[in-house]
PDB file of N, CA and C in Angstrom:
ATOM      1  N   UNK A   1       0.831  -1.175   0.000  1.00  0.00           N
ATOM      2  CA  UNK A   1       0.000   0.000   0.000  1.00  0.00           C
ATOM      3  C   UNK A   1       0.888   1.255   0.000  1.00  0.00           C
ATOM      4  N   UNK A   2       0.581   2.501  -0.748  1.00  0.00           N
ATOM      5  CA  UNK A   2       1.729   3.554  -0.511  1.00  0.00           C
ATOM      6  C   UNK A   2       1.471   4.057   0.804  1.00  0.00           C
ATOM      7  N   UNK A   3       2.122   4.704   0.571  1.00  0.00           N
ATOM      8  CA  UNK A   3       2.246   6.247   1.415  1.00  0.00           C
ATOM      9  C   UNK A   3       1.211   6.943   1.475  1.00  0.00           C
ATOM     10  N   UNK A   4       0.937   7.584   2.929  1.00  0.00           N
ATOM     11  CA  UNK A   4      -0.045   8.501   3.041  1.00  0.00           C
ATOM     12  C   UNK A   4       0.758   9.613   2.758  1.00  0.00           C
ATOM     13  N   UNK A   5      -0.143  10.557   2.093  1.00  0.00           N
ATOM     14  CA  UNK A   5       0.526  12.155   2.018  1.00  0.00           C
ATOM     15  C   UNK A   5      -0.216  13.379   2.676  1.00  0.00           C
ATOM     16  N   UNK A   6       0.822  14.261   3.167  1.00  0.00           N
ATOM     17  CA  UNK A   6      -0.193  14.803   3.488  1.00  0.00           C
ATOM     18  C   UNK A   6      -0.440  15.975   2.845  1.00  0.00           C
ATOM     19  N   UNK A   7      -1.640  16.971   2.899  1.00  0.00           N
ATOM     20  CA  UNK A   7      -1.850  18.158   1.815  1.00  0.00           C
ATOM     21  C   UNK A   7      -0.619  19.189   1.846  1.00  0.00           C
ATOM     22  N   UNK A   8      -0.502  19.463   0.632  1.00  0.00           N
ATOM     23  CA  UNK A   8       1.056  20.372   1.204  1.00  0.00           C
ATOM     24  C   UNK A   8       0.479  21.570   1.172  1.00  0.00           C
ATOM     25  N   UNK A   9      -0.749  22.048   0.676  1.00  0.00           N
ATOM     26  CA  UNK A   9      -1.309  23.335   0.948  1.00  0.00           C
ATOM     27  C   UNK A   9      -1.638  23.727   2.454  1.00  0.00           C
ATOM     28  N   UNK A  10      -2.393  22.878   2.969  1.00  0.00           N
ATOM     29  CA  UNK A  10      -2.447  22.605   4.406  1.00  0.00           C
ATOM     30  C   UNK A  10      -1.141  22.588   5.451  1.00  0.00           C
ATOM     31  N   UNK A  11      -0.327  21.959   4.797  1.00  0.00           N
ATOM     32  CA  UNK A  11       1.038  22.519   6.037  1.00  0.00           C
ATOM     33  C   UNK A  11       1.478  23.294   5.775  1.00  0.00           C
ATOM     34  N   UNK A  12       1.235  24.194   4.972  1.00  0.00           N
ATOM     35  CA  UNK A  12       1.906  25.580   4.742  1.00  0.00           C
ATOM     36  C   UNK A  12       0.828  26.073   5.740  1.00  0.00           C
ATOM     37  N   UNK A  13      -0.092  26.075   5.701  1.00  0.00           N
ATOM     38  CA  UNK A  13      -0.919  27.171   6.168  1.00  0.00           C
ATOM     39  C   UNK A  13      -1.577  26.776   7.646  1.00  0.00           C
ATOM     40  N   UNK A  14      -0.760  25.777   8.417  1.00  0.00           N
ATOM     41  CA  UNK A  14      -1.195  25.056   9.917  1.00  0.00           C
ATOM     42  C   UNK A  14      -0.293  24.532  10.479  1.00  0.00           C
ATOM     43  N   UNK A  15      -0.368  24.744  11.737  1.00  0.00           N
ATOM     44  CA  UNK A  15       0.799  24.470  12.572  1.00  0.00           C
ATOM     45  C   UNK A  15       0.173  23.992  13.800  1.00  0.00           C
ATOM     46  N   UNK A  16       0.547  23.096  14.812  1.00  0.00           N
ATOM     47  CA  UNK A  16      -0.031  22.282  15.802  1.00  0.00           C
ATOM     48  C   UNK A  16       0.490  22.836  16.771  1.00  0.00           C
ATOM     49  N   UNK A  17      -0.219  23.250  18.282  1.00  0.00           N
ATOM     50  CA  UNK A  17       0.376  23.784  19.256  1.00  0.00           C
ATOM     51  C   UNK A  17       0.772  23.049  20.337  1.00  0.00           C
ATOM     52  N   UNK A  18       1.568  22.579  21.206  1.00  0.00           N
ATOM     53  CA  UNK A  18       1.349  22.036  22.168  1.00  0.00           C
ATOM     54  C   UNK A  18       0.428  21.222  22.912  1.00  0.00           C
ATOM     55  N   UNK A  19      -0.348  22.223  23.266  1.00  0.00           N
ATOM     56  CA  UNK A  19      -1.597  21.433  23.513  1.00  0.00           C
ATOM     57  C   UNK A  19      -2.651  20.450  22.541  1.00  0.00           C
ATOM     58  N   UNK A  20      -2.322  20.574  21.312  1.00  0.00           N
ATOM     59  CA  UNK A  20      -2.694  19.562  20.085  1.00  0.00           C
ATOM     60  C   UNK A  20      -4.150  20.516  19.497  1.00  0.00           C
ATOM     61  N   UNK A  21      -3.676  22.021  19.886  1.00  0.00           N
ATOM     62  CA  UNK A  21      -4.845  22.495  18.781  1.00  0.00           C
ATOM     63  C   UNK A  21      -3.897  23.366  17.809  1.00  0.00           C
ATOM     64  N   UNK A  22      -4.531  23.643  16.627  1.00  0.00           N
ATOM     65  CA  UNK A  22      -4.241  23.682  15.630  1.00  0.00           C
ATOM     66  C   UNK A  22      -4.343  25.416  15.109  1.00  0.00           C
ATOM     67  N   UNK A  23      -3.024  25.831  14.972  1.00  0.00           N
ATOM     68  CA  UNK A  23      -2.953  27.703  14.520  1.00  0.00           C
ATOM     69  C   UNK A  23      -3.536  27.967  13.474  1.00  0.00           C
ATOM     70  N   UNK A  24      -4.033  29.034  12.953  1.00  0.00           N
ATOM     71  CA  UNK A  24      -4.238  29.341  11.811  1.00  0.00           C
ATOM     72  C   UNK A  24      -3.852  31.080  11.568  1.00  0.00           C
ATOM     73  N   UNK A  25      -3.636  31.425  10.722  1.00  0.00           N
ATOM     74  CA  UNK A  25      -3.280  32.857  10.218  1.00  0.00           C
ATOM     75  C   UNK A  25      -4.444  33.579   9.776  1.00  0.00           C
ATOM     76  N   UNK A  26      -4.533  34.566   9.670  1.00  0.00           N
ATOM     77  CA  UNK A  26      -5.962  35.505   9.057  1.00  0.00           C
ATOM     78  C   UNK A  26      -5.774  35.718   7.666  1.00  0.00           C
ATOM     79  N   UNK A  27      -7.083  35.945   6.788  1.00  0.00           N
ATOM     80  CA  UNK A  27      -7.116  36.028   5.544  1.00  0.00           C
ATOM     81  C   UNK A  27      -7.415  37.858   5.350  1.00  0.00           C
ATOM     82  N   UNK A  28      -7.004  38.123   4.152  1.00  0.00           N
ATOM     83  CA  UNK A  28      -7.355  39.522   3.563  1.00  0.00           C
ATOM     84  C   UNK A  28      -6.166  40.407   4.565  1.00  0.00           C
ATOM     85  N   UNK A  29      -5.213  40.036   4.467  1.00  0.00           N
ATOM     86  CA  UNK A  29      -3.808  41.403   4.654  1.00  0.00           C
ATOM     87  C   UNK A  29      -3.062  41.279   3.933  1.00  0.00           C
ATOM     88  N   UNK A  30      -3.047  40.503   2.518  1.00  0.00           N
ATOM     89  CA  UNK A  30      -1.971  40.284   1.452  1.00  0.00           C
ATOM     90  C   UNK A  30      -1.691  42.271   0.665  1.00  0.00           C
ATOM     91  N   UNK A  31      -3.031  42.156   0.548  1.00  0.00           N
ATOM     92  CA  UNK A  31      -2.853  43.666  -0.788  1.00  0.00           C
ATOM     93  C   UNK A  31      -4.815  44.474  -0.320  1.00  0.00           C
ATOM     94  N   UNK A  32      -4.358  45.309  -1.066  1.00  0.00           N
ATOM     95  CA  UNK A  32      -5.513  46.431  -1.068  1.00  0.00           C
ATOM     96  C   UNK A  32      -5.964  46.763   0.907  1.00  0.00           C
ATOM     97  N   UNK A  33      -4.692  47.487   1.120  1.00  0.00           N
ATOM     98  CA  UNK A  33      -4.793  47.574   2.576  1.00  0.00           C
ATOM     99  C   UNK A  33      -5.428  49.032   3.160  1.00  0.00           C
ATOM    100  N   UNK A  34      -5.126  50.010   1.725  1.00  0.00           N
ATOM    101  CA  UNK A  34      -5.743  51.596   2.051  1.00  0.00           C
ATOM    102  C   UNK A  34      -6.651  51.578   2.236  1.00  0.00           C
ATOM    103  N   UNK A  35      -7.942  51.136   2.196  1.00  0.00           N
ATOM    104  CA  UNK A  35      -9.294  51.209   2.708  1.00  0.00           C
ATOM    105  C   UNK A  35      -9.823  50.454   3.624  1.00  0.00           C
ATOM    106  N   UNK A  36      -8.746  49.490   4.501  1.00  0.00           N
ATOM    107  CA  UNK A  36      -8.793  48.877   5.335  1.00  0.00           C
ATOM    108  C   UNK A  36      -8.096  50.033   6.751  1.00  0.00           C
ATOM    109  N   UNK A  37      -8.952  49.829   7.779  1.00  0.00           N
ATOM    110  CA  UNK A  37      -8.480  50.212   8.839  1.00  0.00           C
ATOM    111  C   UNK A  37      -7.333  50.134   9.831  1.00  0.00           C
ATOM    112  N   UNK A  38      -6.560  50.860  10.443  1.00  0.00           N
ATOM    113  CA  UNK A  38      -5.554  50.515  11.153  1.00  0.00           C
ATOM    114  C   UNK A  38      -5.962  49.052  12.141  1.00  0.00           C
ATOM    115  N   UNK A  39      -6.984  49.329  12.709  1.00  0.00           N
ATOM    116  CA  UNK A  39      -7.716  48.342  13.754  1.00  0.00           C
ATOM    117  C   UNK A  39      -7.780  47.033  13.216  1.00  0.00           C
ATOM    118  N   UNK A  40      -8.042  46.983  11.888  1.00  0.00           N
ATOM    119  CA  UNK A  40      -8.612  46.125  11.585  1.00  0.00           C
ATOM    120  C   UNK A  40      -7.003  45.318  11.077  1.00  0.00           C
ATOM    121  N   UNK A  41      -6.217  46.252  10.700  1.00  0.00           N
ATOM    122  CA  UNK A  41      -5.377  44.859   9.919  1.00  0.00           C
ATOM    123  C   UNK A  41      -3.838  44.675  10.658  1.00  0.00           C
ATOM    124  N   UNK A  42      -4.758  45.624  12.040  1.00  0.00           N
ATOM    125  CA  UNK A  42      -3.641  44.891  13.463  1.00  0.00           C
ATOM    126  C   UNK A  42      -3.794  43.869  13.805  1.00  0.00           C
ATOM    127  N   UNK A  43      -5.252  43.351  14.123  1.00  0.00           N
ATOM    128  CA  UNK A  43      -6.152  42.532  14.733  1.00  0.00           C
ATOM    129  C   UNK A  43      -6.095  41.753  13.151  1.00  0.00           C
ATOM    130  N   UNK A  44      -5.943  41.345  12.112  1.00  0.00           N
ATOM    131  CA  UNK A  44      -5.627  40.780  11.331  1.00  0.00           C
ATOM    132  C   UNK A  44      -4.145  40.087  11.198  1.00  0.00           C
ATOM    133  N   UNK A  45      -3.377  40.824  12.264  1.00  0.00           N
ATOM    134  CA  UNK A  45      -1.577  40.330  12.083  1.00  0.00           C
ATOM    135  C   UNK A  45      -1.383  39.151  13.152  1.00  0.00           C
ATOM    136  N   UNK A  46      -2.449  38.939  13.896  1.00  0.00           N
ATOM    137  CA  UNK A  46      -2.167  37.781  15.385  1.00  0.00           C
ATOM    138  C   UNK A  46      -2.782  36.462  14.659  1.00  0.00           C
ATOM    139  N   UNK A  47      -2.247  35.837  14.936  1.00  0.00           N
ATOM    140  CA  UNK A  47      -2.966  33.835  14.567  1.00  0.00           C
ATOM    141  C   UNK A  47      -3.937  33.748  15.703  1.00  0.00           C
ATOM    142  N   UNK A  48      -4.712  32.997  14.568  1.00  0.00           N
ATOM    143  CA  UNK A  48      -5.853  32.273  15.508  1.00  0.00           C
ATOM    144  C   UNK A  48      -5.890  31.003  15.889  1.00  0.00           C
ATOM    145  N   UNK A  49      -6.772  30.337  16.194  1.00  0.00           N
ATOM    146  CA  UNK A  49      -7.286  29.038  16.246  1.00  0.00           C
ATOM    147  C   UNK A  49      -8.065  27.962  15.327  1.00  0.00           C
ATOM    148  N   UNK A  50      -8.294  27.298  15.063  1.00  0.00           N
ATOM    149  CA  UNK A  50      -9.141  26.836  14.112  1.00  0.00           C
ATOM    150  C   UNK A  50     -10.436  26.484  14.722  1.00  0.00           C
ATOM    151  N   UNK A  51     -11.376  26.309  14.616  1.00  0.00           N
ATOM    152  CA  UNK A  51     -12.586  26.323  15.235  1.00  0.00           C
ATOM    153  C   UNK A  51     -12.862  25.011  15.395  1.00  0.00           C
ATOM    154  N   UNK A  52     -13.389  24.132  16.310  1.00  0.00           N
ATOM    155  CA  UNK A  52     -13.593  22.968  16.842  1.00  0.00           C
ATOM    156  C   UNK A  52     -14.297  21.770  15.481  1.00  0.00           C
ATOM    157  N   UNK A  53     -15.426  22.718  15.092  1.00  0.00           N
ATOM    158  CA  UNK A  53     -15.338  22.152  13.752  1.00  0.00           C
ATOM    159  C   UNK A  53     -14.988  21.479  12.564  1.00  0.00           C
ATOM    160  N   UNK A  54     -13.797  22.346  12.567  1.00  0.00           N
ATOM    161  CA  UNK A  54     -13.141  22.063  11.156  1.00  0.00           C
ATOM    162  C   UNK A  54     -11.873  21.055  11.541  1.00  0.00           C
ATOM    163  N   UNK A  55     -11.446  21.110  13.041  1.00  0.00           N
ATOM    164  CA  UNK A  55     -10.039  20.499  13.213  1.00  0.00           C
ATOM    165  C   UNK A  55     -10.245  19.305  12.846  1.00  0.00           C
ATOM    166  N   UNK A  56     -11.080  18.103  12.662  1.00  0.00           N
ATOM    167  CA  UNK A  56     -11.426  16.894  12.460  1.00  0.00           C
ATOM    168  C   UNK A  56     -11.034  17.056  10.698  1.00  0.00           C
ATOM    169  N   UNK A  57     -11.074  17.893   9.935  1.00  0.00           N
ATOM    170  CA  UNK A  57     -10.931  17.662   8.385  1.00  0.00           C
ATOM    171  C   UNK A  57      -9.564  18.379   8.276  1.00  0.00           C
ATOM    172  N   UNK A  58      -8.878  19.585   9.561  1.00  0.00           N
ATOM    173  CA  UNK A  58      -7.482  19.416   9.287  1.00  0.00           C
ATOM    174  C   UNK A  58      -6.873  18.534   9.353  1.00  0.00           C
ATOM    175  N   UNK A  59      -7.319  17.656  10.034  1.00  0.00           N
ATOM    176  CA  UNK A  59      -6.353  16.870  10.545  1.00  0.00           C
ATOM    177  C   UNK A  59      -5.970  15.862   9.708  1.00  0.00           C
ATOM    178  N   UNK A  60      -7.259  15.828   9.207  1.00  0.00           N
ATOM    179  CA  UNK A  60      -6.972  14.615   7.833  1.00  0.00           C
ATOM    180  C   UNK A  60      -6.084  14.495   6.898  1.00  0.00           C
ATOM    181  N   UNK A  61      -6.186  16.651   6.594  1.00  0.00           N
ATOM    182  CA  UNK A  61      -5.459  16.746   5.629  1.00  0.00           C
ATOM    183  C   UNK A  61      -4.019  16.561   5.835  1.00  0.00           C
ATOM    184  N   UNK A  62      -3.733  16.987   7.090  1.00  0.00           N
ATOM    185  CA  UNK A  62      -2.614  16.926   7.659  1.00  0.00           C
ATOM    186  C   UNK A  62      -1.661  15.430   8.432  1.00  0.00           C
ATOM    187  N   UNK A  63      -2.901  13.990   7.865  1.00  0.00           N
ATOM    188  CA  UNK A  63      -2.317  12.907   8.628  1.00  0.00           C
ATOM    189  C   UNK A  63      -2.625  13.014   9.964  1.00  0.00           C
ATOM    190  N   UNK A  64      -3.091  13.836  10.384  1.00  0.00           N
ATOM    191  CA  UNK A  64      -2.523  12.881  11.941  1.00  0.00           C
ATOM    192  C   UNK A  64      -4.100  12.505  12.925  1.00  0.00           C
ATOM    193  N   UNK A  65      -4.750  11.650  12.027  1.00  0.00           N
ATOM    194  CA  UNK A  65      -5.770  11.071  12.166  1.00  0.00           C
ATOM    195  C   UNK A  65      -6.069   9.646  11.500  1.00  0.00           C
TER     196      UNK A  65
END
């Protein structure tokens, strides 16, 4: 049987913490930032969490399930 792989889009964009939950980065601070607020694309620069939800289909993507 091969190899499992895991998504390589997905480990670019997730990282596992210690405690076994899963980081994520914010979307919309690449470009078109002038009509975006200071507030907003501070609070856009901190990682989040992934929501309880979805960690069951990261994980997949990511193997470690």
């Amino acid at each position: 049987m091969p190899k499992m792989k895991t998504n390589s889009g997905a480990k670019k964009r997730f990282t596992i913490t210690g405690s076994g939950k899963i980081k994520r980065k914010h979307a919309f601070k690449s470009h078109i930032l002038t009509k975006k607020s200071t507030k907003r694309k501070r609070n856009l620069t901190y990682a989040g969490t992934v929501d309880k939800a979805d960690e069951t289909n990261i994980k997949l993507l990511l193997n470690m399930k």
